[in-house]
Every structure is written in structure tokens, then in C-alpha cells.
PDB file of N, CA and C in Angstrom:
ATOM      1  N   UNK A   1     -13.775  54.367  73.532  1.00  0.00           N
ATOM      2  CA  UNK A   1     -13.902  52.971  73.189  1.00  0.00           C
ATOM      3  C   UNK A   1     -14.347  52.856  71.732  1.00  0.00           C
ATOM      4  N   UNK A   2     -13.940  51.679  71.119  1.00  0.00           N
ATOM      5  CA  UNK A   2     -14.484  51.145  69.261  1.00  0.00           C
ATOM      6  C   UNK A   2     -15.772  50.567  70.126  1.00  0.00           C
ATOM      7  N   UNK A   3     -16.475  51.506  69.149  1.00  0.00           N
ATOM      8  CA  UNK A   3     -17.657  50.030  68.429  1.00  0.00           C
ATOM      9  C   UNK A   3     -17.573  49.965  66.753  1.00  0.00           C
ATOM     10  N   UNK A   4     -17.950  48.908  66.633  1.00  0.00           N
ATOM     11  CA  UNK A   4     -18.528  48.491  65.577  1.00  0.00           C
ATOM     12  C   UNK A   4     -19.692  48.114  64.798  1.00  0.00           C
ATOM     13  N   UNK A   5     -20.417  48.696  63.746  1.00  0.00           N
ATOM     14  CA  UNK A   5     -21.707  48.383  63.020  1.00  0.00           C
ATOM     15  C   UNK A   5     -21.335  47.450  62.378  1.00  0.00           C
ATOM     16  N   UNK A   6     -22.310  46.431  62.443  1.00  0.00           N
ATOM     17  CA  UNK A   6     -21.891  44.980  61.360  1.00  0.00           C
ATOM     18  C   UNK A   6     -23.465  45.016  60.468  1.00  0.00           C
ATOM     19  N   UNK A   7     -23.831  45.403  59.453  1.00  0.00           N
ATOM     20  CA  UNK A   7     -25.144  45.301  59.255  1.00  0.00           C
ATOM     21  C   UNK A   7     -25.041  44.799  57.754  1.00  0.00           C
ATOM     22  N   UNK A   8     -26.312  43.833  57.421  1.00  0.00           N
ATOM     23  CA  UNK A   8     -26.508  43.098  56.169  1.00  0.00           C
ATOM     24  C   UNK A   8     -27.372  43.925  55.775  1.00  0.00           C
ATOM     25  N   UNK A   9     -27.488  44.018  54.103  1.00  0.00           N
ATOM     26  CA  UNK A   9     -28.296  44.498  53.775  1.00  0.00           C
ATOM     27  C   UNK A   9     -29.669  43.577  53.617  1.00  0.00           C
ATOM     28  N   UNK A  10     -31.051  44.697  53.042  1.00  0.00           N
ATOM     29  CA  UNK A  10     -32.089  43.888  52.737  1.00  0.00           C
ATOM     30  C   UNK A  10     -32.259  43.290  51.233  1.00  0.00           C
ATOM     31  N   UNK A  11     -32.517  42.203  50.976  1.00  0.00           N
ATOM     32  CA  UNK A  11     -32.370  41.530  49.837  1.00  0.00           C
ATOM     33  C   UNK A  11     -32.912  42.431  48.806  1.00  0.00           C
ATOM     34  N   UNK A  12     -32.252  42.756  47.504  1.00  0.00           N
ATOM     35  CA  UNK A  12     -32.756  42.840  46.911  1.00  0.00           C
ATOM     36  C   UNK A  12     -32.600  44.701  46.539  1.00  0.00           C
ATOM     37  N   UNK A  13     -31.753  45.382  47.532  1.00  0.00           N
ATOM     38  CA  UNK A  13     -31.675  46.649  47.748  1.00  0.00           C
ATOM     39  C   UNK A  13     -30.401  47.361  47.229  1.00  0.00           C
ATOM     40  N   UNK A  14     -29.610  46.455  46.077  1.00  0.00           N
ATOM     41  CA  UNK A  14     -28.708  46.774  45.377  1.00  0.00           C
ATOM     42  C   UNK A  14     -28.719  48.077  44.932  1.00  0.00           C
ATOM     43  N   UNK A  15     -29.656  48.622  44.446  1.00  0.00           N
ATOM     44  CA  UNK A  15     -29.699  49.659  43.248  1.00  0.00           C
ATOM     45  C   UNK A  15     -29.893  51.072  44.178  1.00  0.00           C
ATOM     46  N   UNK A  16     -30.831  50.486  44.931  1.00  0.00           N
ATOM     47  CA  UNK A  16     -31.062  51.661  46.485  1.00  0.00           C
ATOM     48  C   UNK A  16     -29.685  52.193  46.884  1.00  0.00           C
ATOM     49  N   UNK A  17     -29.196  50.920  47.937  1.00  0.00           N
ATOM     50  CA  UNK A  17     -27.665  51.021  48.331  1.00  0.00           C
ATOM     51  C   UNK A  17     -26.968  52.103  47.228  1.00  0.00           C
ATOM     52  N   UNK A  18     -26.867  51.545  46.133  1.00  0.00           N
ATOM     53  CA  UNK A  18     -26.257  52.560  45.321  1.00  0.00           C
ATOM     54  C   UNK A  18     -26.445  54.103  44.885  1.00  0.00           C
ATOM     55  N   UNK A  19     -27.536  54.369  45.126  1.00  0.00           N
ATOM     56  CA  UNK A  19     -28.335  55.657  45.003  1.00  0.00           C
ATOM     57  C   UNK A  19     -28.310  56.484  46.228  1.00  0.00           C
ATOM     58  N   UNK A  20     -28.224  55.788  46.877  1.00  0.00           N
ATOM     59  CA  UNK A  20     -27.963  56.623  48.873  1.00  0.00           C
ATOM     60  C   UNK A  20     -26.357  56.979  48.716  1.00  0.00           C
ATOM     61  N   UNK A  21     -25.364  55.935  48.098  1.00  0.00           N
ATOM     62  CA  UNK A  21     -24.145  55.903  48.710  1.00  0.00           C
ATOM     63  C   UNK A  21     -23.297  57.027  48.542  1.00  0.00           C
ATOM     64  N   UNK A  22     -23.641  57.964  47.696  1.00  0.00           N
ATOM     65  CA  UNK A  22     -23.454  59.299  48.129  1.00  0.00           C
ATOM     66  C   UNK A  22     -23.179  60.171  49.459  1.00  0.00           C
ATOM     67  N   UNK A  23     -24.582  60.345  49.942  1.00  0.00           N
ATOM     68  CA  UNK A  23     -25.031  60.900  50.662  1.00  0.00           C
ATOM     69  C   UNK A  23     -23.708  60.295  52.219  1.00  0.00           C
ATOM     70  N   UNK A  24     -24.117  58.762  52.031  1.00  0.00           N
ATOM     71  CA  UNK A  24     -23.597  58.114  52.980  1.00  0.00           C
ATOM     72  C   UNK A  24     -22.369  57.896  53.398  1.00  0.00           C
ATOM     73  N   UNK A  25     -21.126  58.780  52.297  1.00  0.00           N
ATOM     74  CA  UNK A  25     -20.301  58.463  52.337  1.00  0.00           C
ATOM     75  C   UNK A  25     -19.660  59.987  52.855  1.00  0.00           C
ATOM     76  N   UNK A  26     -20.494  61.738  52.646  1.00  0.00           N
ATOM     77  CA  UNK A  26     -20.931  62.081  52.882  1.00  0.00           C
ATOM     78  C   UNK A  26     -20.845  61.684  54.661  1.00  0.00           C
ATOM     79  N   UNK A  27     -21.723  61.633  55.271  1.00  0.00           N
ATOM     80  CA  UNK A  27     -22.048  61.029  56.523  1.00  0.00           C
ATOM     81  C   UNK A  27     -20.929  60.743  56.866  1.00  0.00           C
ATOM     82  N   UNK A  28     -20.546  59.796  56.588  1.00  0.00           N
ATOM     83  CA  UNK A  28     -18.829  59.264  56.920  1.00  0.00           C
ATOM     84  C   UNK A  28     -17.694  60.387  57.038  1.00  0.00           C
ATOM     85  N   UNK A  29     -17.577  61.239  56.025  1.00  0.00           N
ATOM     86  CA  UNK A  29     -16.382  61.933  55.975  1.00  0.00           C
ATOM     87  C   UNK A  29     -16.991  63.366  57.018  1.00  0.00           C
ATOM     88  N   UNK A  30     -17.857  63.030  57.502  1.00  0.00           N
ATOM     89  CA  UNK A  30     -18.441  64.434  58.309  1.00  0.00           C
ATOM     90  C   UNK A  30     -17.980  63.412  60.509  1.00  0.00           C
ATOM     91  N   UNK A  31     -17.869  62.486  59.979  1.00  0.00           N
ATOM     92  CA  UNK A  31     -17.352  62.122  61.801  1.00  0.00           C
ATOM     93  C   UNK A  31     -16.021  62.352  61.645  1.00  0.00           C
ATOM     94  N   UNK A  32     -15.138  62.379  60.740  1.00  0.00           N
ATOM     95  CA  UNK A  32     -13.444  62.914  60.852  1.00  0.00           C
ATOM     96  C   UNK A  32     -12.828  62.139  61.826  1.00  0.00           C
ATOM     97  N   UNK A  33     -12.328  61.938  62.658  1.00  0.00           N
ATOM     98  CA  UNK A  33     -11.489  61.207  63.418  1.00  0.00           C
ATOM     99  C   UNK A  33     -12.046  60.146  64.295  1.00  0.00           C
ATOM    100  N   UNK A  34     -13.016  60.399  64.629  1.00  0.00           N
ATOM    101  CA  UNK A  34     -14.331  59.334  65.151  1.00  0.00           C
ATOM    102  C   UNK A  34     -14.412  58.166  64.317  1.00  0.00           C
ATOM    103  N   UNK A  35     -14.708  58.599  63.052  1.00  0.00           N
ATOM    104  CA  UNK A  35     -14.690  57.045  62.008  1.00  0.00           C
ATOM    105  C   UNK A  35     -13.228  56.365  62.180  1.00  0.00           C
ATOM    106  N   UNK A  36     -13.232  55.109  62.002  1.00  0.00           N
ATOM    107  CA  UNK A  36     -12.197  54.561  62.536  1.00  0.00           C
ATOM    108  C   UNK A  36     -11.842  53.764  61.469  1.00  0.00           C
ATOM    109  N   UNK A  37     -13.050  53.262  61.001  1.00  0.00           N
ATOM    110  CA  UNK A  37     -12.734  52.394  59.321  1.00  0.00           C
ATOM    111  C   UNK A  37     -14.176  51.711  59.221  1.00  0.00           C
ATOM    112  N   UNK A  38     -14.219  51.652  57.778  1.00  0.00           N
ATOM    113  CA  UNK A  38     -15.608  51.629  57.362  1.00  0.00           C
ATOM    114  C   UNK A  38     -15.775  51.209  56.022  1.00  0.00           C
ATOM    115  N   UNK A  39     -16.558  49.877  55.670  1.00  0.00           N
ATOM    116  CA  UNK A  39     -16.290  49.110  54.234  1.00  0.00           C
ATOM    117  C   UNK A  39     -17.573  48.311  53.789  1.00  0.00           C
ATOM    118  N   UNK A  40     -17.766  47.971  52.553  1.00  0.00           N
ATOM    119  CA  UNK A  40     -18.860  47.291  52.260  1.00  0.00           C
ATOM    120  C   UNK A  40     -18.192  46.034  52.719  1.00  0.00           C
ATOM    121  N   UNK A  41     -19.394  44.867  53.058  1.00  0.00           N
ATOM    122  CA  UNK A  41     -19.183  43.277  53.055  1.00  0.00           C
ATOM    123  C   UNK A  41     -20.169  43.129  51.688  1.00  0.00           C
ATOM    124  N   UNK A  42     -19.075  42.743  51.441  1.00  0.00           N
ATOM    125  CA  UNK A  42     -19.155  41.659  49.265  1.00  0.00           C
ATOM    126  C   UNK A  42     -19.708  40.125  49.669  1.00  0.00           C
ATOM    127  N   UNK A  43     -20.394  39.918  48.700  1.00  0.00           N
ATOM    128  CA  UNK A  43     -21.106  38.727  48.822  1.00  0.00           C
ATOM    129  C   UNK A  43     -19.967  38.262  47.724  1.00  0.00           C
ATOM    130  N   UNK A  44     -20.214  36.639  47.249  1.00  0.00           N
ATOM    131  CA  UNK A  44     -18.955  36.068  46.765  1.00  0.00           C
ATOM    132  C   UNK A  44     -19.104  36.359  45.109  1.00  0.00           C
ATOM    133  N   UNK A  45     -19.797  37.723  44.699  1.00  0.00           N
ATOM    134  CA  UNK A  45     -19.664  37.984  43.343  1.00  0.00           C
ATOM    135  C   UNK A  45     -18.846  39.346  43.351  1.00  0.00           C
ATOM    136  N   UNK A  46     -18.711  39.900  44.759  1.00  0.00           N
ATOM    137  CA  UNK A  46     -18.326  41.036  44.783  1.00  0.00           C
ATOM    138  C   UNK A  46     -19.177  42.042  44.961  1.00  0.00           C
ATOM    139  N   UNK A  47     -20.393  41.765  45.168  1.00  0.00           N
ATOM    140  CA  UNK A  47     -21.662  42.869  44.957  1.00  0.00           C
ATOM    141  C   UNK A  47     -21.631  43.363  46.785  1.00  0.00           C
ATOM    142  N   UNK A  48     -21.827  44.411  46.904  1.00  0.00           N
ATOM    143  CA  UNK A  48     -22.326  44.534  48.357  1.00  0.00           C
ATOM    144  C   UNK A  48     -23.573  44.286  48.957  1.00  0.00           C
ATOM    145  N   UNK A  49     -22.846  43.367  50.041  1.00  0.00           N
ATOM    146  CA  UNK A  49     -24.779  43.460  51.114  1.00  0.00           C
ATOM    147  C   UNK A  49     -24.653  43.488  52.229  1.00  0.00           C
ATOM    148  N   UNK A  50     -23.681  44.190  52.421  1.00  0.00           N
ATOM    149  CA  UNK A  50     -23.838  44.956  54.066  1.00  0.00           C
ATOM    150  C   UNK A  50     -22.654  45.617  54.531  1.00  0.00           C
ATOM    151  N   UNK A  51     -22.525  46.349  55.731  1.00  0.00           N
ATOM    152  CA  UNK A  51     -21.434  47.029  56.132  1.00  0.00           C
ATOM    153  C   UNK A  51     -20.612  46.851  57.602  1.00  0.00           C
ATOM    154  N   UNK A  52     -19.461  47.161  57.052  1.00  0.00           N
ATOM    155  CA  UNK A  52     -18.697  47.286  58.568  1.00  0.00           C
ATOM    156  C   UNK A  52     -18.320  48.479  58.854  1.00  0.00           C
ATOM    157  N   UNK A  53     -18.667  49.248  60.013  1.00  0.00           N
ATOM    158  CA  UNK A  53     -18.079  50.648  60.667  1.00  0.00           C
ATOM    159  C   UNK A  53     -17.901  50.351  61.444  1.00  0.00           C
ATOM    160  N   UNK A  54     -16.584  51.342  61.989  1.00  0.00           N
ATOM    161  CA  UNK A  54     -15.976  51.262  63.293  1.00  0.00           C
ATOM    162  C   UNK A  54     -16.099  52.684  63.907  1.00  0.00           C
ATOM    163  N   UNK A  55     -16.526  53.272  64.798  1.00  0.00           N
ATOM    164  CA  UNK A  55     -16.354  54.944  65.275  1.00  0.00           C
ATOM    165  C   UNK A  55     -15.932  54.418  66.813  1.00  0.00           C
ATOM    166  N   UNK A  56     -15.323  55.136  67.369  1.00  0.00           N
ATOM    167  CA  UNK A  56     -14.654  55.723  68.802  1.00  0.00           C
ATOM    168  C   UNK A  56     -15.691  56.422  69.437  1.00  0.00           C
ATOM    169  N   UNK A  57     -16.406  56.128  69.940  1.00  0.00           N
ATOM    170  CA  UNK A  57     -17.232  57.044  71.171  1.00  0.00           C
ATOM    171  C   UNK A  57     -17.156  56.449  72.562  1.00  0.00           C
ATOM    172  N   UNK A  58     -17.844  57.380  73.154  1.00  0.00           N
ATOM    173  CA  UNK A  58     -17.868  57.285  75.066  1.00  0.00           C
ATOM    174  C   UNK A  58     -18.615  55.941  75.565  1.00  0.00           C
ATOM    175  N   UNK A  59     -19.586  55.884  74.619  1.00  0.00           N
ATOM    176  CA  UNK A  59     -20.825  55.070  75.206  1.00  0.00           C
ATOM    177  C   UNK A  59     -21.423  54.358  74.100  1.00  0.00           C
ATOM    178  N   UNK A  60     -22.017  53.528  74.177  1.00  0.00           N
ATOM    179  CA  UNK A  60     -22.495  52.346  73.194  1.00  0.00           C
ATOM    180  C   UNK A  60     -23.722  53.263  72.611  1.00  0.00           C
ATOM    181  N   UNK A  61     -24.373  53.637  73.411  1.00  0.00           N
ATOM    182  CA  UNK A  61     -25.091  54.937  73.058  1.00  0.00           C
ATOM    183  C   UNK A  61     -25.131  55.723  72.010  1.00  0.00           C
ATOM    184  N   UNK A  62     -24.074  56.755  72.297  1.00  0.00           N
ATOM    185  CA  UNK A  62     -23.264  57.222  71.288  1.00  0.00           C
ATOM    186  C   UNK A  62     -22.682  57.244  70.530  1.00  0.00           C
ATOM    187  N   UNK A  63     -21.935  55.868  70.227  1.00  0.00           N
ATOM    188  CA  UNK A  63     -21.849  55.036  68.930  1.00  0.00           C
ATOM    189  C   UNK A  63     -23.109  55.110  68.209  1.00  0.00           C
ATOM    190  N   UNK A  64     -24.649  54.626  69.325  1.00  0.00           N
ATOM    191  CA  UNK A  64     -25.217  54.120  68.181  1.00  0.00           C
ATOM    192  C   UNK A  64     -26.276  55.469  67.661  1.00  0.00           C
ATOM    193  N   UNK A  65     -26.021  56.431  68.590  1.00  0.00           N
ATOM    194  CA  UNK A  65     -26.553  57.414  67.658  1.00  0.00           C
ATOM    195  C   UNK A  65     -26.230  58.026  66.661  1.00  0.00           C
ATOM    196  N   UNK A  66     -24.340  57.511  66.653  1.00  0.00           N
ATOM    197  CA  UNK A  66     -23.920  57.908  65.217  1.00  0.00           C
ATOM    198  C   UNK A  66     -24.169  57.009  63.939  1.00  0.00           C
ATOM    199  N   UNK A  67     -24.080  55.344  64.242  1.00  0.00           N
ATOM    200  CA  UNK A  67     -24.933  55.054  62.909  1.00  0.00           C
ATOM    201  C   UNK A  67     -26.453  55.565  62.691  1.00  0.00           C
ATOM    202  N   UNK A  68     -27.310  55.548  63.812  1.00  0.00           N
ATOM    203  CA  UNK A  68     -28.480  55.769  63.352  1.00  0.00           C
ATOM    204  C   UNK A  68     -28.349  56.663  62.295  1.00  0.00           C
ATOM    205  N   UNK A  69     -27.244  57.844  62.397  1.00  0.00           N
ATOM    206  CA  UNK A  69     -27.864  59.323  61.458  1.00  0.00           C
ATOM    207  C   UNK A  69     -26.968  58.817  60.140  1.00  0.00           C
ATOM    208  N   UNK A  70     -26.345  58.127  59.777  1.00  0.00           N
ATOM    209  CA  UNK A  70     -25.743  57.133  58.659  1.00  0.00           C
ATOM    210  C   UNK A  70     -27.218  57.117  57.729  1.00  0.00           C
ATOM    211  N   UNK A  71     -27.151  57.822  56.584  1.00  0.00           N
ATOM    212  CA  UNK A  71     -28.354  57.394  55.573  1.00  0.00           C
ATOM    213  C   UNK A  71     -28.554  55.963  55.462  1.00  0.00           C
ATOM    214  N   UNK A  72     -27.824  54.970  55.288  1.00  0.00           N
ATOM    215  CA  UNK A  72     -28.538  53.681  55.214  1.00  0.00           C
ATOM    216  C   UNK A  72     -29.299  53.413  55.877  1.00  0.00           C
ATOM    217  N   UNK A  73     -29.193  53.803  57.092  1.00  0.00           N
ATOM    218  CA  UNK A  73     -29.783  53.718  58.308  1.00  0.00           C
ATOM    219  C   UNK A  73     -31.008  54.141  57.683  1.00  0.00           C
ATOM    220  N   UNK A  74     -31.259  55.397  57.703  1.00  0.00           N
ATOM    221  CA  UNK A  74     -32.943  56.086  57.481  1.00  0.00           C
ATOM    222  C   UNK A  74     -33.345  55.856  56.627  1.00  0.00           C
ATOM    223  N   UNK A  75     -32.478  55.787  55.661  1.00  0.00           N
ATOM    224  CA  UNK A  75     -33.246  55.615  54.278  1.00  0.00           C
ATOM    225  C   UNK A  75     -33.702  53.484  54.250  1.00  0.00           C
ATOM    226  N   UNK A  76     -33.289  53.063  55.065  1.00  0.00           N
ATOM    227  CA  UNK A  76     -33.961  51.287  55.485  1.00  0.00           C
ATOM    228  C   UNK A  76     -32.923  50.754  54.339  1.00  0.00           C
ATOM    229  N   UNK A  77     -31.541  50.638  53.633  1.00  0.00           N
ATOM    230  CA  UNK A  77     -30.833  49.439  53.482  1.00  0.00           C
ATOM    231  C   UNK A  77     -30.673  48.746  54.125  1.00  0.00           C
ATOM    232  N   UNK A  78     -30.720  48.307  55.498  1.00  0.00           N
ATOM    233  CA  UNK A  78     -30.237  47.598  55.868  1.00  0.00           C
ATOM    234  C   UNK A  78     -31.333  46.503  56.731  1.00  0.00           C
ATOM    235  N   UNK A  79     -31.552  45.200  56.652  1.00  0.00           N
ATOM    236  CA  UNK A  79     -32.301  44.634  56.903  1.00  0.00           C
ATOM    237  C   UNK A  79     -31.960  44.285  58.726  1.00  0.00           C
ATOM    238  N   UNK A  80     -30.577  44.094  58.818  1.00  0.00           N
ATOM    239  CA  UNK A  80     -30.488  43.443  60.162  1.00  0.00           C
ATOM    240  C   UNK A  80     -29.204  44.672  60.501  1.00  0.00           C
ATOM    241  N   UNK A  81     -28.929  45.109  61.693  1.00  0.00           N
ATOM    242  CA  UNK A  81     -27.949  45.813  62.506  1.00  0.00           C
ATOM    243  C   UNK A  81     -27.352  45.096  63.745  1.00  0.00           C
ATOM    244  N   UNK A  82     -26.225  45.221  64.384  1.00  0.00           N
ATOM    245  CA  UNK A  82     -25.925  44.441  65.626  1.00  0.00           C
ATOM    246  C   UNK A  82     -24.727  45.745  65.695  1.00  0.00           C
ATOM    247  N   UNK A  83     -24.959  46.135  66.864  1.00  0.00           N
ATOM    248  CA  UNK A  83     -23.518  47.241  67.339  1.00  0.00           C
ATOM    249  C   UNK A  83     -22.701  46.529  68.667  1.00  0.00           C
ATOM    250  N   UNK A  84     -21.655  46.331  68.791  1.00  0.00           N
ATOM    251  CA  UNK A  84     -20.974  45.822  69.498  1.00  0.00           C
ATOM    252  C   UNK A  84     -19.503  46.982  69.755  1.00  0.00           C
ATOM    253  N   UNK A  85     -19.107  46.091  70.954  1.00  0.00           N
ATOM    254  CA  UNK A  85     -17.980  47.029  71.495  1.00  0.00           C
ATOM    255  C   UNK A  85     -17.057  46.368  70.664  1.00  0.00           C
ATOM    256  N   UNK A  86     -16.098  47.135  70.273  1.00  0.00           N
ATOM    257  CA  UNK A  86     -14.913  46.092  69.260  1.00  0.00           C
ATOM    258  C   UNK A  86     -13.576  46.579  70.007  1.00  0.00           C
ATOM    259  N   UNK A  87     -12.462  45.791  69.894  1.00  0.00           N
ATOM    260  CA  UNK A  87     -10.910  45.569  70.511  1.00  0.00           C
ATOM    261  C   UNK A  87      -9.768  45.075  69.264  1.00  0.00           C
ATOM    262  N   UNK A  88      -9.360  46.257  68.747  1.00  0.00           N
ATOM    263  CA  UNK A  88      -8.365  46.301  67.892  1.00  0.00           C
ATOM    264  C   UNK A  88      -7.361  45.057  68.430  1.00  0.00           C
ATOM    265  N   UNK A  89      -7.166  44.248  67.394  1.00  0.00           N
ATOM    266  CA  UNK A  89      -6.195  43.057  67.864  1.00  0.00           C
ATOM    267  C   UNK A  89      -4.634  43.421  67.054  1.00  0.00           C
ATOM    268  N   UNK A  90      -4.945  43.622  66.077  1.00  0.00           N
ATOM    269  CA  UNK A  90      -3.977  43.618  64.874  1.00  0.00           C
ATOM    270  C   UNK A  90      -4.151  44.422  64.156  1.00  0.00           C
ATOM    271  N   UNK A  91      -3.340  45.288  63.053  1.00  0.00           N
ATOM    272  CA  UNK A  91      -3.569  46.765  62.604  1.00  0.00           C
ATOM    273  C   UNK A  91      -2.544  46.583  61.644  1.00  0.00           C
ATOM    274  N   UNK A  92      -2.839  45.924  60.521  1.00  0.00           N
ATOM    275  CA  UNK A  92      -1.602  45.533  59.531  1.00  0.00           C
ATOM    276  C   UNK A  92      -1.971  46.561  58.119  1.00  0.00           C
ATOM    277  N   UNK A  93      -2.969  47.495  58.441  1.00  0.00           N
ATOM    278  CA  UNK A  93      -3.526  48.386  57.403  1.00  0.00           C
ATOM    279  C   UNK A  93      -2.693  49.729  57.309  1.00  0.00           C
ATOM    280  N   UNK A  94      -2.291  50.071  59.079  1.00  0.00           N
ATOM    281  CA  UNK A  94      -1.504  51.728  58.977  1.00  0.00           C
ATOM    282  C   UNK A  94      -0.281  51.314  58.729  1.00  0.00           C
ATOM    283  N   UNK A  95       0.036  52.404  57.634  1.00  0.00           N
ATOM    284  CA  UNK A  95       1.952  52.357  57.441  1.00  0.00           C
ATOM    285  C   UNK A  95       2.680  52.110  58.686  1.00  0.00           C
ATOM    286  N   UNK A  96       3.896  51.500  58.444  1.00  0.00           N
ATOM    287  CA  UNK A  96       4.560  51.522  59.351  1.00  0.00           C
ATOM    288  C   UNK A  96       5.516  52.673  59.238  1.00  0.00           C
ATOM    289  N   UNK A  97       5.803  53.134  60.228  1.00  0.00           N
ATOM    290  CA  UNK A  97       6.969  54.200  60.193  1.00  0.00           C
ATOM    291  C   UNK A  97       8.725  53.302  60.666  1.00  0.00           C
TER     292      UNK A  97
END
């Protein structure tokens, strides 16, 4: 099953965010086929303040033990988190063959 991380950042944690996003991206390319898609949410200057991930696991659980180990996570960017089950509707991103 998708879930999805929807999380805002904490005000003011621009420069942080940026200094982790290494590591975090990192994190990302270490779930390999599990990550499903994964992006900053831009505030209306373009700046980031928060994120969307998607990973494939068994259990809501297990989804959420994979953001927990996500550096934003530990390192505290993120002020608010909500993990939900998500249902691919539309998929206008993969090539078509």
C-alpha cells in the first residue's frame, strides 16, 4: 500500500532545511523502489516549507518508521507531520510507452 508524508515545515527553518538536505536526500535514494515520489511544498515565493513523500509499505507502521529515520525528521524541520494511506488516481508524470 502508498502512504504519504505531508509535513510543513517550522517557521523560520529555511537555512536548517538547507543544511540537512543533503543528508536527506541521501535517506531518500537509500529506500530505492519503496520511495514512490518525494518533493518540497513551495510557499508562493518558491521557498520551501514542507514536504510530500510517498513510500509503498505493508503497514502504516512501516511507512511511518520510514519517515521517522528521514533526517528532517530527527534533526526537528518539521513543525507538523500527518501520514496517511494515499490512492494513486492519475499518473501523468511516467512516460508513456
Amino acid at each position: 500500500m502508498l502512504y504519504a508524508m505531508i509535513a510543513k515545515d517550522k517557521p523560520g527553518n529555511t537555512d536548517k532545511r538547507l543544511a540537512v538536505r543533503p543528508v536527506h536526500l541521501q535517506h531518500l535514494d537509500s529506500l530505492g523502489q519503496q520511495l514512490r515520489l518525494a518533493g518540497a511544498l513551495l510557499d508562493e515565493t518558491g521557498t520551501p516549507e514542507g514536504s510530500l513523500v510517498v513510500v509503498e509499505a505493508e503497514t502504516i507502521e512501516a511507512a511511518t518508521a520510514i519517515f521517522n529515520a528521514d533526517p528532517f525528521v530527527s534533526e526537528g524541520i518539521f513543525e507538523s507531520i500527518e501520514i496517511k494511506p494515499w490512492r494513486l488516481a492519475y499518473d501523468h508524470m511516467s512516460p508513456k510507452s
